[in-house]
Protein backbone atom coordinates (compact mmCIF):
# COMPACT_ATOMS: atom_id res chain seq x y z
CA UNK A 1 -0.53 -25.04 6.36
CA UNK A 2 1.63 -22.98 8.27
CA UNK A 3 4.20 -22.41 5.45
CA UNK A 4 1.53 -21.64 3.64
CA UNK A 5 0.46 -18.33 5.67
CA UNK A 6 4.54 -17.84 5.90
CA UNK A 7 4.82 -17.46 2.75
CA UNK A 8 1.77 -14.69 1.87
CA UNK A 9 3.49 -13.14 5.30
CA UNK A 10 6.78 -13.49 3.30
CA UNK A 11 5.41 -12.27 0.00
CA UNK A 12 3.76 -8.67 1.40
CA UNK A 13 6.61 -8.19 3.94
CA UNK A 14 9.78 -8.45 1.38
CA UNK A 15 7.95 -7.61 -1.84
CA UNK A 16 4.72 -5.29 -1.73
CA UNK A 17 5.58 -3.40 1.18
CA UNK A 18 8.92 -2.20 -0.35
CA UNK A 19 7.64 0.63 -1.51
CA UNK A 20 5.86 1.86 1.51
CA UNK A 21 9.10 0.78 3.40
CA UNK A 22 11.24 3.38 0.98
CA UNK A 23 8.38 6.32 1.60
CA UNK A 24 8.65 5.61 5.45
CA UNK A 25 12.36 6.01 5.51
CA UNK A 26 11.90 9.09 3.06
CA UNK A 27 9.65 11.08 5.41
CA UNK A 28 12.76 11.43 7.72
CA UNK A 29 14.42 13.23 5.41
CA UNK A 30 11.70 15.38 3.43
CA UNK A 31 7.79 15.49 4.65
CA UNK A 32 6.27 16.80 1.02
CA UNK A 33 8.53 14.16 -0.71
CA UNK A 34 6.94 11.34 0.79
CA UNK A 35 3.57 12.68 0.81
CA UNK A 36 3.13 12.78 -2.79
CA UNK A 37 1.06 10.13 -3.64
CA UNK A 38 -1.45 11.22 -0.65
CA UNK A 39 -1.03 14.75 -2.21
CA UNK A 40 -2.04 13.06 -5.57
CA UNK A 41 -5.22 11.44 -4.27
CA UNK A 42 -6.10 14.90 -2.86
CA UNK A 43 -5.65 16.90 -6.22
CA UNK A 44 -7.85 13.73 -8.03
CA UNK A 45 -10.78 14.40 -5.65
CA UNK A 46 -10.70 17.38 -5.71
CA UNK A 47 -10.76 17.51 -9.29
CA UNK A 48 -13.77 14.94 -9.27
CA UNK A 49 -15.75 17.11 -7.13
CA UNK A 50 -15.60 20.09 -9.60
CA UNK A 51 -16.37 17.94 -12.03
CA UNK A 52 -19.40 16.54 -10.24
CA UNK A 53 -20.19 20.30 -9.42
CA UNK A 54 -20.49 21.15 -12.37
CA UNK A 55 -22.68 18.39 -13.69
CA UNK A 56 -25.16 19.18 -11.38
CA UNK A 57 -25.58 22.79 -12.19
CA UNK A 58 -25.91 21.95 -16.14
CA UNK A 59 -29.02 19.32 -14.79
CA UNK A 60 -30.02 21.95 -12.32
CA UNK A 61 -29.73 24.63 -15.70
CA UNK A 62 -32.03 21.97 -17.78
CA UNK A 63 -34.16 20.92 -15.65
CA UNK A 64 -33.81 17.27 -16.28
CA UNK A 65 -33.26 16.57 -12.44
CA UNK A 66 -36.28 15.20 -10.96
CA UNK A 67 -36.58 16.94 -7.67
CA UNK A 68 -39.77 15.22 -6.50
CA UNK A 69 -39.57 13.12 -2.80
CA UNK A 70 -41.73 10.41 -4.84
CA UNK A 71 -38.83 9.64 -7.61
CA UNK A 72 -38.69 6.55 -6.41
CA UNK A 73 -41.09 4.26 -5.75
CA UNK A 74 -39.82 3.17 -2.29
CA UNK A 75 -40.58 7.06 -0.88
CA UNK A 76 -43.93 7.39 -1.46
């Protein structure tokens, strides 16, 4: 059983974690380099939030948002 938990140890150390490993020895040399995936996440959120913005204010515009405290039958 031991070998067993080894070998997952094994498996994330010298495979999946390569890539962090390379990003980590990156930073040393250049900070924005190395923070481009995190700078990635931030520009897709961001993104998604406008998006979601905007969504609201065309329900908002139609009125097809219900805006009553009883919408749901658990409130009232």
């Amino acid at each position: 059983m031991t070998a067993f938990f080894e070998a997952i140890g094994s498996f994330f150390t010298d495979f999946l974690f390569v890539p962090l490993h390379f990003l980590r020895n990156l930073e040393l040399a250049n900070w924005w380099t190395a923070n481009t995936i995190t700078w990635m996440f931030i520009l897709i959120c961001c993104a998604a939030f406008v998006y979601w913005c905007k969504q609201i204010a065309i329900f908002d515009k139609t009125g097809e948002d219900n805006q009553d405290t009883t919408a749901h039958s658990f409130l009232s």
